[in-house]
N, C-alpha and C. Protein backbone atom coordinates (compact mmCIF):
# COMPACT_ATOMS: atom_id res chain seq x y z
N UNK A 1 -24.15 34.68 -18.83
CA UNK A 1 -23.08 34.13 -18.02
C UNK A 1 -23.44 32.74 -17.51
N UNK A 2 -25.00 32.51 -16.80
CA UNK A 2 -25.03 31.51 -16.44
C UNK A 2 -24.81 30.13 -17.53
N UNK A 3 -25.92 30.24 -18.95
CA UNK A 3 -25.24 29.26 -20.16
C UNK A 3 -23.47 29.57 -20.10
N UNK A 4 -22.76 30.09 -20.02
CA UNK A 4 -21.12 30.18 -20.81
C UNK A 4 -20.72 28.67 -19.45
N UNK A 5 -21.12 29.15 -17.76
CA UNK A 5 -21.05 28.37 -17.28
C UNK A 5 -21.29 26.91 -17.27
N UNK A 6 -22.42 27.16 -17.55
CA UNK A 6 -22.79 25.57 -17.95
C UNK A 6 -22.10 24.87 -19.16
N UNK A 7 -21.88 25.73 -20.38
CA UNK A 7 -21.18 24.82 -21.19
C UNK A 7 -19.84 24.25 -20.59
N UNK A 8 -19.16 25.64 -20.12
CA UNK A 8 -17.54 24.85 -19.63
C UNK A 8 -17.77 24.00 -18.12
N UNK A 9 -18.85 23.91 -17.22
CA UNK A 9 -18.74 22.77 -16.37
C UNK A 9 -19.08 21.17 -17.33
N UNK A 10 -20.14 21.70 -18.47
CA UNK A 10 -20.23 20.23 -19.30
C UNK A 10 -18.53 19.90 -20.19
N UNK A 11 -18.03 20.55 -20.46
CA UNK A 11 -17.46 20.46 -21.26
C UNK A 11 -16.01 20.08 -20.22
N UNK A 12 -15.62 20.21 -19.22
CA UNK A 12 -14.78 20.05 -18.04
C UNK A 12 -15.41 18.29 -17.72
N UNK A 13 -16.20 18.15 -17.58
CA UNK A 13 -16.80 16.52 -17.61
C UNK A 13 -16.86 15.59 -18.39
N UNK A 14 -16.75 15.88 -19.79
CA UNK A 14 -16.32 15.53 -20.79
C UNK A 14 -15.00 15.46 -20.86
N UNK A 15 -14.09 16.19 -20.70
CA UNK A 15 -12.98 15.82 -20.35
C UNK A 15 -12.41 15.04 -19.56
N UNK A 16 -13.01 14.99 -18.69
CA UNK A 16 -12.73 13.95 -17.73
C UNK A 16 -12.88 12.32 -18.19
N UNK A 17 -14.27 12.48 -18.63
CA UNK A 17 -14.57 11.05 -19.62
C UNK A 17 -13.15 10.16 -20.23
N UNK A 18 -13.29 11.69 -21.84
CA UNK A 18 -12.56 10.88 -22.57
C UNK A 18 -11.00 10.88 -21.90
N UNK A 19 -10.57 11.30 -20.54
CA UNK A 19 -9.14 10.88 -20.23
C UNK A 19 -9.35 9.71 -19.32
N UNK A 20 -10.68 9.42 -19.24
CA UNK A 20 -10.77 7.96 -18.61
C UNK A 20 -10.70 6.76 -19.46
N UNK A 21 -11.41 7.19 -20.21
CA UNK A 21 -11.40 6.18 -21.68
C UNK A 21 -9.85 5.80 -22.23
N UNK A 22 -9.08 7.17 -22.24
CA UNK A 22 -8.03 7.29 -22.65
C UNK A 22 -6.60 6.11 -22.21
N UNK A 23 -7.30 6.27 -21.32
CA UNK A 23 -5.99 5.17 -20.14
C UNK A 23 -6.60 3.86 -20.49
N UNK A 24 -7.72 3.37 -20.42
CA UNK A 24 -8.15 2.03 -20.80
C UNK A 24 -7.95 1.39 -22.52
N UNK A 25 -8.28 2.54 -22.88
CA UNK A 25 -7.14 1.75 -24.21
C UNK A 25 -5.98 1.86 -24.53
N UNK A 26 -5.16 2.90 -24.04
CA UNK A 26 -3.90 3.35 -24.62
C UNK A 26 -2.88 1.86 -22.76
N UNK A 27 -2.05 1.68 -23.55
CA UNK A 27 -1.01 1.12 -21.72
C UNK A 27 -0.34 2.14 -22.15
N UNK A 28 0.20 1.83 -20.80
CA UNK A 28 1.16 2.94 -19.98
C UNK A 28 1.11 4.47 -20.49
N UNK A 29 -0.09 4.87 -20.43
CA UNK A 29 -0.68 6.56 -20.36
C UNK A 29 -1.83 6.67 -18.94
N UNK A 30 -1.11 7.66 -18.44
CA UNK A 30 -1.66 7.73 -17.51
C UNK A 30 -1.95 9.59 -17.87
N UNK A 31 -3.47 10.05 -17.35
CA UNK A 31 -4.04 11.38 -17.70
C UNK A 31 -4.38 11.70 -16.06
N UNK A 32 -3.60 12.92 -16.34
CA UNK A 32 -3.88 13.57 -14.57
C UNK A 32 -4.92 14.93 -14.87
N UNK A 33 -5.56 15.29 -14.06
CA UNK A 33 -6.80 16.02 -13.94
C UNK A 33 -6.66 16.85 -12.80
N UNK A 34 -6.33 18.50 -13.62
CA UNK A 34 -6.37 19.38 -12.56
C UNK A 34 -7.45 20.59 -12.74
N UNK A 35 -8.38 20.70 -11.67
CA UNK A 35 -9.09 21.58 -11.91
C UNK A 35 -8.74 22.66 -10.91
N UNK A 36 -8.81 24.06 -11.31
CA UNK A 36 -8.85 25.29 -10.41
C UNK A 36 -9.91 25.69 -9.80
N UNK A 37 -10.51 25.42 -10.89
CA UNK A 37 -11.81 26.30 -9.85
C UNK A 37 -12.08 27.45 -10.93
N UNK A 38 -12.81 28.70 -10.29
CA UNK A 38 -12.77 29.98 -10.71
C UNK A 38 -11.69 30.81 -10.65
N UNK A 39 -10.92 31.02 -11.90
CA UNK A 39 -9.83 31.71 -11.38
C UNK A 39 -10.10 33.22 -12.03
N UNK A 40 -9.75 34.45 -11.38
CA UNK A 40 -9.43 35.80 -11.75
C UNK A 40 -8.95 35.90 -13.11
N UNK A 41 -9.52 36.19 -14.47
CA UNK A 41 -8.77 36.73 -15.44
C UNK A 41 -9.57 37.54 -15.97
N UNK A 42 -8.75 38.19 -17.29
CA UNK A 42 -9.58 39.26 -17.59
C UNK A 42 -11.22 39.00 -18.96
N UNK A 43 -10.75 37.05 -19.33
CA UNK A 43 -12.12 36.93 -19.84
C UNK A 43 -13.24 37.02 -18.66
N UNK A 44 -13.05 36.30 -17.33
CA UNK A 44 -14.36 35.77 -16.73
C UNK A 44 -14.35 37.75 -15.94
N UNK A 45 -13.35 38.82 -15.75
CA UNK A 45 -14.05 39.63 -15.46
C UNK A 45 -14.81 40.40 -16.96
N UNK A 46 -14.63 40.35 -17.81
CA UNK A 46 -15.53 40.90 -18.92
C UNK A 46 -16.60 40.83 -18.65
N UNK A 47 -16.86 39.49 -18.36
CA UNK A 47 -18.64 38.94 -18.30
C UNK A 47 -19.24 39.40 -16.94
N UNK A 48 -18.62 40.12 -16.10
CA UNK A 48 -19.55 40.52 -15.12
C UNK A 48 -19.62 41.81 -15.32
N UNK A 49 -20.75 42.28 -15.53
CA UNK A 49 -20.86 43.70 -15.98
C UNK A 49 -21.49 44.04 -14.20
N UNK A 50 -21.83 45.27 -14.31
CA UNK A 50 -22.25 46.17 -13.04
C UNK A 50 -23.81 45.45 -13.16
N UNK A 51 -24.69 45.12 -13.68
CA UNK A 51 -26.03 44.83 -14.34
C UNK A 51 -26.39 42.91 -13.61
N UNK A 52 -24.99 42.62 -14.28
CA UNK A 52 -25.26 41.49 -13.61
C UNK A 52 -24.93 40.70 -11.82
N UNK A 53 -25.53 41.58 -11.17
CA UNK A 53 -24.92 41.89 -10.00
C UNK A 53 -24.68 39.84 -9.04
N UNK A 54 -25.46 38.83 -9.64
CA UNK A 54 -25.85 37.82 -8.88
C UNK A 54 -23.89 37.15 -9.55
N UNK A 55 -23.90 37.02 -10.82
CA UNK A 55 -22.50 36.99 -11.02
C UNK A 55 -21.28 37.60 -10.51
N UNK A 56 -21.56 39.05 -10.07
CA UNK A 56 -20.32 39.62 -9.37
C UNK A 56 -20.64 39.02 -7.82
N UNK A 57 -21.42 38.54 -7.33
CA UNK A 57 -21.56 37.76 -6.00
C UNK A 57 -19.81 36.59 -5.96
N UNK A 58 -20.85 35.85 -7.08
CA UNK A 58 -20.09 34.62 -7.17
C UNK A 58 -18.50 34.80 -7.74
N UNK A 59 -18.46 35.42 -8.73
CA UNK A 59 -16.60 36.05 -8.81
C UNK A 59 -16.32 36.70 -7.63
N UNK A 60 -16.64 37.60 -6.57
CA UNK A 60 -16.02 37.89 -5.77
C UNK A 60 -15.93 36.78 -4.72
N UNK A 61 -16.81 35.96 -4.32
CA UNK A 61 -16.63 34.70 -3.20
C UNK A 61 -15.75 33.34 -3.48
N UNK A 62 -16.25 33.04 -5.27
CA UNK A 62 -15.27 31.82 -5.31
C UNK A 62 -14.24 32.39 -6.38
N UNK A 63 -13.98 33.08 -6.87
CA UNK A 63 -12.75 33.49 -7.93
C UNK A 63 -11.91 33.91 -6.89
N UNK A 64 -10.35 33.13 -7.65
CA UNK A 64 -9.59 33.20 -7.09
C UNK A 64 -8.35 33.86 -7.61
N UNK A 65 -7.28 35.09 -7.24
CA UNK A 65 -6.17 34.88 -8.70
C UNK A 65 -5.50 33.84 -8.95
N UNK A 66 -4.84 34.11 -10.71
CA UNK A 66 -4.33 33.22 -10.87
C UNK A 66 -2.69 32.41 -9.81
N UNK A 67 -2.31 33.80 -9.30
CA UNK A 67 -1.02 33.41 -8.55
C UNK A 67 -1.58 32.50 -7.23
N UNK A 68 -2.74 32.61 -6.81
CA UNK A 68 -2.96 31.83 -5.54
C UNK A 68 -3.45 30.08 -5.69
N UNK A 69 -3.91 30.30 -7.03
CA UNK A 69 -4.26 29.15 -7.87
C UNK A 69 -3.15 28.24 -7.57
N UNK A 70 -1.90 29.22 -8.51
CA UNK A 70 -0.53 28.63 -8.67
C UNK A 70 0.33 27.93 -7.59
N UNK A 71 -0.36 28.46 -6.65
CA UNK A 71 1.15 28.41 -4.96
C UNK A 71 0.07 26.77 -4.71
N UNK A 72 -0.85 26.85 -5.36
CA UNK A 72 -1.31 25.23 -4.60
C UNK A 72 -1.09 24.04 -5.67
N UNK A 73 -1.93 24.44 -7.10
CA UNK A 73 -1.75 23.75 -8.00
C UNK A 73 -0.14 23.17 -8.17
N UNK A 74 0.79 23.85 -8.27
CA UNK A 74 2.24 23.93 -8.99
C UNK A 74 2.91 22.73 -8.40
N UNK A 75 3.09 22.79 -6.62
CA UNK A 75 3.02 22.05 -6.04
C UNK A 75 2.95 20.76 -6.04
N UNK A 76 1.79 20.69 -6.25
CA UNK A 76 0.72 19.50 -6.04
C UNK A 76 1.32 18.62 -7.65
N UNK A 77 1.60 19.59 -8.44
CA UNK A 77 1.87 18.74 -9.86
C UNK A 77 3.13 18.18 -9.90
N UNK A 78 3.85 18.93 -9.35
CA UNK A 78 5.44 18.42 -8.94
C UNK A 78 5.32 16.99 -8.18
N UNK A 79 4.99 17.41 -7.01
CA UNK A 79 4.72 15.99 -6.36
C UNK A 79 4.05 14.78 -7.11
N UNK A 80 3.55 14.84 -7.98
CA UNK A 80 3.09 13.49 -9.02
C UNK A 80 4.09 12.57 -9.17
N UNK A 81 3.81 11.43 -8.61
CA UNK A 81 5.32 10.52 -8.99
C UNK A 81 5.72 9.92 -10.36
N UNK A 82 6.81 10.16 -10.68
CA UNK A 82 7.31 9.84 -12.39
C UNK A 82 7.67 8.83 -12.19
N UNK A 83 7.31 7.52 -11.31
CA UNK A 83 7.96 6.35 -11.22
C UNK A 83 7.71 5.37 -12.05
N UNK A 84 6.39 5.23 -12.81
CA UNK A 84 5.93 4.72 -13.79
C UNK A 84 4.49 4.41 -12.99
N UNK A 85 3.93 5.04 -11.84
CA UNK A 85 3.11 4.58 -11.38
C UNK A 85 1.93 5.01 -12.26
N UNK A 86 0.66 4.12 -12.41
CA UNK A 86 -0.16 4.26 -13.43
C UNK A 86 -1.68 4.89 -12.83
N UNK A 87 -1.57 5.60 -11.52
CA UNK A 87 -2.55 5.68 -10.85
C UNK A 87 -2.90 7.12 -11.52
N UNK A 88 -3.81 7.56 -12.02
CA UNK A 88 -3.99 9.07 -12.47
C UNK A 88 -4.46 9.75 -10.87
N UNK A 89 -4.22 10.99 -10.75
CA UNK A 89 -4.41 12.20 -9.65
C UNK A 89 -5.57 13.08 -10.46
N UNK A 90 -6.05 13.35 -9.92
CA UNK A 90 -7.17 14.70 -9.76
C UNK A 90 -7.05 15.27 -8.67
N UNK A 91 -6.26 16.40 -9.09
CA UNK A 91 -6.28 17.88 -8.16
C UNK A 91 -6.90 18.79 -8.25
N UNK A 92 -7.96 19.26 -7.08
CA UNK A 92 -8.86 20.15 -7.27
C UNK A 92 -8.41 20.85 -6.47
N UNK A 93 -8.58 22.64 -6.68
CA UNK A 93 -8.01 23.74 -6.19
C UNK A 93 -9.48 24.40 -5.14
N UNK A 94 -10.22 24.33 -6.28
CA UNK A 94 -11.79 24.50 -5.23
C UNK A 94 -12.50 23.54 -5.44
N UNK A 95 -12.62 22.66 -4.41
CA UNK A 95 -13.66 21.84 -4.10
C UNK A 95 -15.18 22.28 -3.91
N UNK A 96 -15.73 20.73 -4.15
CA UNK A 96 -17.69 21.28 -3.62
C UNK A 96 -17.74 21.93 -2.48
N UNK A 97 -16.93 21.17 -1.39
CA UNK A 97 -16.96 21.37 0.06
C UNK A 97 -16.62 22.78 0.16
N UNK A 98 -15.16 23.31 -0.16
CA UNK A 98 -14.53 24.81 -0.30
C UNK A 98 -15.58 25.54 -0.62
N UNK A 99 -16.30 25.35 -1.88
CA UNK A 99 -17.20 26.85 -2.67
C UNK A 99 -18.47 26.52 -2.05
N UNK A 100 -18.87 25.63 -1.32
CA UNK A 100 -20.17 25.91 -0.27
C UNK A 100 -19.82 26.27 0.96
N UNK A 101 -18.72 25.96 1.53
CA UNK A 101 -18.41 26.80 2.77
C UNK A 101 -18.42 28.70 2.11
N UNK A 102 -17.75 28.54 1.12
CA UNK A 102 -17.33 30.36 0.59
C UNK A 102 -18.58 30.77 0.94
N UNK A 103 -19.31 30.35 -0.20
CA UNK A 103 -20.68 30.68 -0.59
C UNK A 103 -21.45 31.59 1.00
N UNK A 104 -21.85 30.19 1.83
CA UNK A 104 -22.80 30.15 2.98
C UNK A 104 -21.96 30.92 3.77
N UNK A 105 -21.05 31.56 3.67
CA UNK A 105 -19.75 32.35 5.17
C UNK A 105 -19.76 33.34 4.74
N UNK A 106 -20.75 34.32 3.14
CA UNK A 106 -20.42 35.50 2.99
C UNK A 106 -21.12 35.73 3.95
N UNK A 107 -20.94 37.44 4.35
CA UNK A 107 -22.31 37.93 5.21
C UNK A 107 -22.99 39.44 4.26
N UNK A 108 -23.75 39.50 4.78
CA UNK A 108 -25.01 39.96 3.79
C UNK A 108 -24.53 41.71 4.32
C-alpha cells in the first residue's frame, strides 16, 4: 500500500507539471487542478486488509466519501469564472494543514 501511494502522489505531481507546461505553450488554455484527497471507494478499501492495520489508521482519519468530497469540490468548480480569465485554480479538498490536524486529533 505504502509503494501504490507513492506512485499516485508522484504521479499527481507530474500532473501538475505537465498542466503547467501546458498553459505556457498552448494561449488561451487554461488547466485547473483539483485534488480530493483520500476519497472512500471500493479500490482504496480493497487494499486495506485487517493485517495491514497502520493503513486502516490512515483510511479511517483522512478518507473521505465520495459524496462529501462532492458537496465541496462541485461547488468550488462551478464558481470558476468562464470569463476568459487565464488564471488556473487549484482546489484542494484535503489540505497539508487539514490531514495533519486529522492525523494529530485522533485519540489513541
Amino acid at each position: 500500500m505504502q509503494s501504490e501511494s507513492a506512485v499516485v502522489g508522484s504521479a499527481e505531481y507530474v500532473l501538475v507539471g505537465v498542466a503547467e507546461l501546458q498553459m505556457q505553450d498552448v494561449k488561451n488554455v487554461v488547466v485547473h487542478n483539483l485534488s480530493p484527497g483520500m476519497v472512500t471507494t471500493d479500490l482504496l478499501m480493497s487494499g486495506a486488509t485487517t493485517k495491514q492495520v497502520e493503513c486502516q489508521v490512515f483510511i479511517n482519519v483522512l478518507a473521505e466519501p465520495a459524496e462529501v468530497v462532492a458537496e465541496y469540490l462541485v461547488p468550488n468548480i462551478r464558481s470558476i469564472p468562464v470569463n476568459g480569465s487565464t488564471k488556473p485554480t487549484y482546489i484542494r479538498f484535503l489540505t497539508g494543514l487539514k490531514a495533519y490536524s486529522q492525523i494529530f486529533s485522533v485519540k489513541k
